[in-house]
C-alpha atoms as a PDB file:
ATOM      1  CA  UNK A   1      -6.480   5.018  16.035  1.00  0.00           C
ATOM      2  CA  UNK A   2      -3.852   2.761  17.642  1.00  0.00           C
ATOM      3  CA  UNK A   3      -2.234   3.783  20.521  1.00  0.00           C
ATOM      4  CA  UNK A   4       0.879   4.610  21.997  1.00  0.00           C
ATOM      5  CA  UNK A   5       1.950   1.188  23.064  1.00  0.00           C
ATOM      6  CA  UNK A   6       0.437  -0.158  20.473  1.00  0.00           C
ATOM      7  CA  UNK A   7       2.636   1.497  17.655  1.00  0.00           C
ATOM      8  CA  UNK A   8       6.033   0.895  19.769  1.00  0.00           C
ATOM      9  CA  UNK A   9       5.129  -2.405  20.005  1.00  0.00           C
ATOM     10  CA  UNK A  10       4.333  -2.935  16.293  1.00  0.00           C
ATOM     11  CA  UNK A  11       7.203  -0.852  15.817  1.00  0.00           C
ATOM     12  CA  UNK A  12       9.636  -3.468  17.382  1.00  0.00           C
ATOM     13  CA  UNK A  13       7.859  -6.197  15.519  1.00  0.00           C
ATOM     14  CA  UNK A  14       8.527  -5.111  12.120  1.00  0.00           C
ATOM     15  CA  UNK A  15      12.477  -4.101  13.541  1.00  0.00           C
ATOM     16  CA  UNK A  16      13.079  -7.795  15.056  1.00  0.00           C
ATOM     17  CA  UNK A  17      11.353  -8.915  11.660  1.00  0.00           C
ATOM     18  CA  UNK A  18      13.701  -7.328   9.234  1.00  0.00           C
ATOM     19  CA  UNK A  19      16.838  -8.433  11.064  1.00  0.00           C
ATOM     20  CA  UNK A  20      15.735 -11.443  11.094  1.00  0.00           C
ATOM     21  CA  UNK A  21      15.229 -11.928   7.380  1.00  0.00           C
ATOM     22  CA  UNK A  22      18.193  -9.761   6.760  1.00  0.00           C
ATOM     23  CA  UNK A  23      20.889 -11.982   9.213  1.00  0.00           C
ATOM     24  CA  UNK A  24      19.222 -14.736  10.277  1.00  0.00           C
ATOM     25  CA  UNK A  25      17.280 -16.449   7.665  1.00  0.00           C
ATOM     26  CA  UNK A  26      19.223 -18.065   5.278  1.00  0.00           C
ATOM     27  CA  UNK A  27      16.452 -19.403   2.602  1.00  0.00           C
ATOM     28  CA  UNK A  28      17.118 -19.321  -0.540  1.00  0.00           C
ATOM     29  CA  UNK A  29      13.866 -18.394  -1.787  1.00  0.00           C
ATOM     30  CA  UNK A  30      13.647 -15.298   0.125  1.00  0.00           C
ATOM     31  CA  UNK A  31      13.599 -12.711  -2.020  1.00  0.00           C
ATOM     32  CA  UNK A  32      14.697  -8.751  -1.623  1.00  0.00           C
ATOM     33  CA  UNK A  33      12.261  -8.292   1.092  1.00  0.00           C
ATOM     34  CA  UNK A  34      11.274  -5.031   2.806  1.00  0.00           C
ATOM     35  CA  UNK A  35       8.961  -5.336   5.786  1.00  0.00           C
ATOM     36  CA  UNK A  36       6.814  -1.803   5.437  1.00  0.00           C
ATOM     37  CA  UNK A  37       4.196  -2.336   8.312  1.00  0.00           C
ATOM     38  CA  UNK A  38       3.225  -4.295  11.232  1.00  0.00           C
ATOM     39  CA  UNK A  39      -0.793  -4.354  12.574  1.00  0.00           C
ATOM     40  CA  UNK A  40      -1.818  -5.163  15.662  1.00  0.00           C
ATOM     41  CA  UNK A  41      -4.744  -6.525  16.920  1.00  0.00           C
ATOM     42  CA  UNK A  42      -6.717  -4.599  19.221  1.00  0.00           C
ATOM     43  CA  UNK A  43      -6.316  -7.611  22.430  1.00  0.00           C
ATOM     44  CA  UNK A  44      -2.770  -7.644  20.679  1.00  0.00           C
ATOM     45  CA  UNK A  45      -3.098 -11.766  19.931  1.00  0.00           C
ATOM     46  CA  UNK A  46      -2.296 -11.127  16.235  1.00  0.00           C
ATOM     47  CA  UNK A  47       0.107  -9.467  14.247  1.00  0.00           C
ATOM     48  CA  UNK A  48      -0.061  -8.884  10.581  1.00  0.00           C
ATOM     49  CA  UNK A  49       2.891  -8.180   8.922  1.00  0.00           C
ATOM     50  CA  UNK A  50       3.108  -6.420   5.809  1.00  0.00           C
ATOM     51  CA  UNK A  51       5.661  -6.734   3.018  1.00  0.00           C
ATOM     52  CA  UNK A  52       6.881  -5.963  -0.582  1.00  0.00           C
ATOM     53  CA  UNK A  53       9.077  -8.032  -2.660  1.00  0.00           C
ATOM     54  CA  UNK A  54      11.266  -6.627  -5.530  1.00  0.00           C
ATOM     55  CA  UNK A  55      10.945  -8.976  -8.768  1.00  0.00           C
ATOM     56  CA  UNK A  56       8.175 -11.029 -10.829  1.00  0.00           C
ATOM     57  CA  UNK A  57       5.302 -13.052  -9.135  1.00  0.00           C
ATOM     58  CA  UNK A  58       7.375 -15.952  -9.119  1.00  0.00           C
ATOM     59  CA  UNK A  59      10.071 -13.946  -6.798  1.00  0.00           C
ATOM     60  CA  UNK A  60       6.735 -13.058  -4.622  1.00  0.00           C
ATOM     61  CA  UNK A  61       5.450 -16.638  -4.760  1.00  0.00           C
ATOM     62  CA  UNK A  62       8.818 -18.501  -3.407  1.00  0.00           C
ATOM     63  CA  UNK A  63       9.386 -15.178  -0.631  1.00  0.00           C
ATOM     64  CA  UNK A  64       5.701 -16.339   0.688  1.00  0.00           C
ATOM     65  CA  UNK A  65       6.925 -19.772   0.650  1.00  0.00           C
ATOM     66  CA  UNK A  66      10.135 -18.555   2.534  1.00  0.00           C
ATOM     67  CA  UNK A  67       8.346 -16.820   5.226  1.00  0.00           C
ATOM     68  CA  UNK A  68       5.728 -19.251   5.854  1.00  0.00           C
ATOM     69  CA  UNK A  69       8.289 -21.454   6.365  1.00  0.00           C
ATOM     70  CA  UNK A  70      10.102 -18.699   8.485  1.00  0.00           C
ATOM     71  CA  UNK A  71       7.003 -17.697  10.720  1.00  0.00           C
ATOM     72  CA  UNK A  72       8.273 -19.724  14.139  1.00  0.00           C
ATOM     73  CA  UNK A  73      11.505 -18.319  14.394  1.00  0.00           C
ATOM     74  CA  UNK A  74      10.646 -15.039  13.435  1.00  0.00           C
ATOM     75  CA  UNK A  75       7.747 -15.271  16.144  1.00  0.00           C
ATOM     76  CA  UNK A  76      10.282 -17.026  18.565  1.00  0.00           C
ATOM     77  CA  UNK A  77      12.589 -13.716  18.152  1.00  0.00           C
ATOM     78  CA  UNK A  78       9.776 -11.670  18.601  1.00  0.00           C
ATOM     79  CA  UNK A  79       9.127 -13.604  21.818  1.00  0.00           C
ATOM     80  CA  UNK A  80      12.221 -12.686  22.585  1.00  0.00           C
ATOM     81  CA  UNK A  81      12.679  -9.184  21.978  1.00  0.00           C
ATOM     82  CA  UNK A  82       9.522  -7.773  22.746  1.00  0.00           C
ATOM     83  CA  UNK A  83       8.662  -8.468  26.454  1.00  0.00           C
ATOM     84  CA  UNK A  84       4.652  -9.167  26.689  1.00  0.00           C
ATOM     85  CA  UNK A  85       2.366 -11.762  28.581  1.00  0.00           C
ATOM     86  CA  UNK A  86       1.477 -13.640  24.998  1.00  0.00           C
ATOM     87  CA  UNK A  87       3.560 -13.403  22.081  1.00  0.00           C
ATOM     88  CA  UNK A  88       1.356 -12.436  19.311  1.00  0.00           C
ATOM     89  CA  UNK A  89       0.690 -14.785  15.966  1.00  0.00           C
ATOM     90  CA  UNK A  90       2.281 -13.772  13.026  1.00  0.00           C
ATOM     91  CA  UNK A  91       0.735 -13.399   9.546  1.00  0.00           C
ATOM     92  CA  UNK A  92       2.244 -12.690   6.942  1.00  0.00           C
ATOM     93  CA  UNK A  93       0.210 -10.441   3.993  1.00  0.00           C
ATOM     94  CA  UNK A  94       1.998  -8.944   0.584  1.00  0.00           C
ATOM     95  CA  UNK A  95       1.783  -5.137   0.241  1.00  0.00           C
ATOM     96  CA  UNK A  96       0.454  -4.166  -2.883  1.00  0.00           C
ATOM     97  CA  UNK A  97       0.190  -0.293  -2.022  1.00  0.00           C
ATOM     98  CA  UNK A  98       3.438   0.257  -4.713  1.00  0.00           C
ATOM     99  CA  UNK A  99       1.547  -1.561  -7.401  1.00  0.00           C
ATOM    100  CA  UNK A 100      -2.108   0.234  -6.710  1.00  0.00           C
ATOM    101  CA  UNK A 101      -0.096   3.729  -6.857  1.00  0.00           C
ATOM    102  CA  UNK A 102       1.571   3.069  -9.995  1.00  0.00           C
ATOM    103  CA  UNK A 103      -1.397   2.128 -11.476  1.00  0.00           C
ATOM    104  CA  UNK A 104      -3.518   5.039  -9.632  1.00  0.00           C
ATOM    105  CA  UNK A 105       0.112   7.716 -11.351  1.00  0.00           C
ATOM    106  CA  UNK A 106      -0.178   6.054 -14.783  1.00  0.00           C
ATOM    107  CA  UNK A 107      -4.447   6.404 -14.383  1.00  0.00           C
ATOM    108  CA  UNK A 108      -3.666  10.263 -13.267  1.00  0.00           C
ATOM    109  CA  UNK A 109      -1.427  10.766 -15.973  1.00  0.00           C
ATOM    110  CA  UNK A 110      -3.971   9.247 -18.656  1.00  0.00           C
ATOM    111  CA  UNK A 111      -6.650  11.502 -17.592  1.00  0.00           C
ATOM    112  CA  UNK A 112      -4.108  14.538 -17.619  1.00  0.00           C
ATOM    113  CA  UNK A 113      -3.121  13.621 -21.011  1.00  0.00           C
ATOM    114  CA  UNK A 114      -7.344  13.321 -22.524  1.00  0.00           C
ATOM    115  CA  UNK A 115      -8.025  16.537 -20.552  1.00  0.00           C
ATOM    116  CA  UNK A 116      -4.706  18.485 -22.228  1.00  0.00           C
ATOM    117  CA  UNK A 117      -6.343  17.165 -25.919  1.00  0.00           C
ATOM    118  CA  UNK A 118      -9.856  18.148 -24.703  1.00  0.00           C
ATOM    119  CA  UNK A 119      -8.565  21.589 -23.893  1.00  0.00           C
ATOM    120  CA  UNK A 120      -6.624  21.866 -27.413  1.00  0.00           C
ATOM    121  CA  UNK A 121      -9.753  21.159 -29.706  1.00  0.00           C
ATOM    122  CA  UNK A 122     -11.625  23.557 -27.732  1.00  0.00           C
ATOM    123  CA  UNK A 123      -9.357  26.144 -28.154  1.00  0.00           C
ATOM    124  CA  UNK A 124     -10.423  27.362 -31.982  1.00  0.00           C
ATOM    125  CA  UNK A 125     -14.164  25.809 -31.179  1.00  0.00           C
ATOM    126  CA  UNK A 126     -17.274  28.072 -31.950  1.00  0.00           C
ATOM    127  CA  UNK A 127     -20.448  28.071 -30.879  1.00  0.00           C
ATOM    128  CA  UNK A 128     -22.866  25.794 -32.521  1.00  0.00           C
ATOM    129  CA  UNK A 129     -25.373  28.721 -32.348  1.00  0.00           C
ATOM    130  CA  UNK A 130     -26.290  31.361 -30.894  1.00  0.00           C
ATOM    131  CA  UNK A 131     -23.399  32.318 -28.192  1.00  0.00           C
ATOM    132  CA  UNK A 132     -27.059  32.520 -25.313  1.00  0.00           C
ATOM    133  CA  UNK A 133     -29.094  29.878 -26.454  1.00  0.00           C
ATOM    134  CA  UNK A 134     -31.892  31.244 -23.672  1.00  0.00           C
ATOM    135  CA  UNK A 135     -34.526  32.814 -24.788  1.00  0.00           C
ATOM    136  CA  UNK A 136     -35.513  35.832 -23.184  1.00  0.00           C
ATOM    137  CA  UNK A 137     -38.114  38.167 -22.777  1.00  0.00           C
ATOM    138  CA  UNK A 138     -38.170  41.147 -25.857  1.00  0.00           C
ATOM    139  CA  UNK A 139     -39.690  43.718 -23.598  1.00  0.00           C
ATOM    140  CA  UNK A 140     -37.516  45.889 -21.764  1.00  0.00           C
ATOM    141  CA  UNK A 141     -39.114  45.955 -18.612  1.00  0.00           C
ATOM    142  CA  UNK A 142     -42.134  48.161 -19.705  1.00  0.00           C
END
């Protein structure tokens, strides 16, 4: 688990990265970006930044471009803005957490959906024999 420091700094990270991209960056290739999380590493030398873009893989494509391109300023402001010894490296990694929960909801709802129609044919279904197919012993305990 991270701790305290560690989240506030992380925390300022991903705020001094979104007003950058919001105000500062003018690239056209950036798309609508929305920086969801910031990692640090443990010795806090790296920072991985995590994003989503709204759009097509070409829109995600030319915003990886964009903030490649983007990385020193956006690691100058962090220099900046969050006062440490050694401003951490920046990486920049796509989020695909909204794509692997729509497919996990659509997954959930197809199992839902073969469950409900397993449940319907057995509703009128009959045993294919006896209703105990155990056999059991014909003396009554004598």
């Amino acid at each position: 688990m991270a701790s305290t420091g560690s989240l506030k700094v992380a925390e300022q990270i991903k705020t001094i990265t979104a007003e950058m991209l919001s105000r500062r960056i003018a690239d056209p290739r950036l798309g609508f970006v929305t920086i969801t999380e910031v990692r640090l590493s443990k010795d806090w030398q790296a920072a991985e930044i995590f994003y989503t873009v709204l759009g097509d893989d070409e829109a995600l494509a030319a915003t990886a471009e964009a903030l490649e391109a983007a990385k020193g300023q956006i690691r100058t402001a962090v220099a900046r803005g969050v006062k440490m010894r050694f401003t951490p490296t920046i990486e920049f990694t796509v989020d695909r957490l909204p794509q692997t929960s729509d497919e996990f909801e659509a997954l959930l709802a197809s199992v839902k959906a073969s469950d409900a129609d397993i449940a319907a044919k057995a509703q009128g279904a009959r045993f294919a024999g006896d209703e105990d197919p155990y056999k059991h012993d014909e003396h009554d305990g004598q």
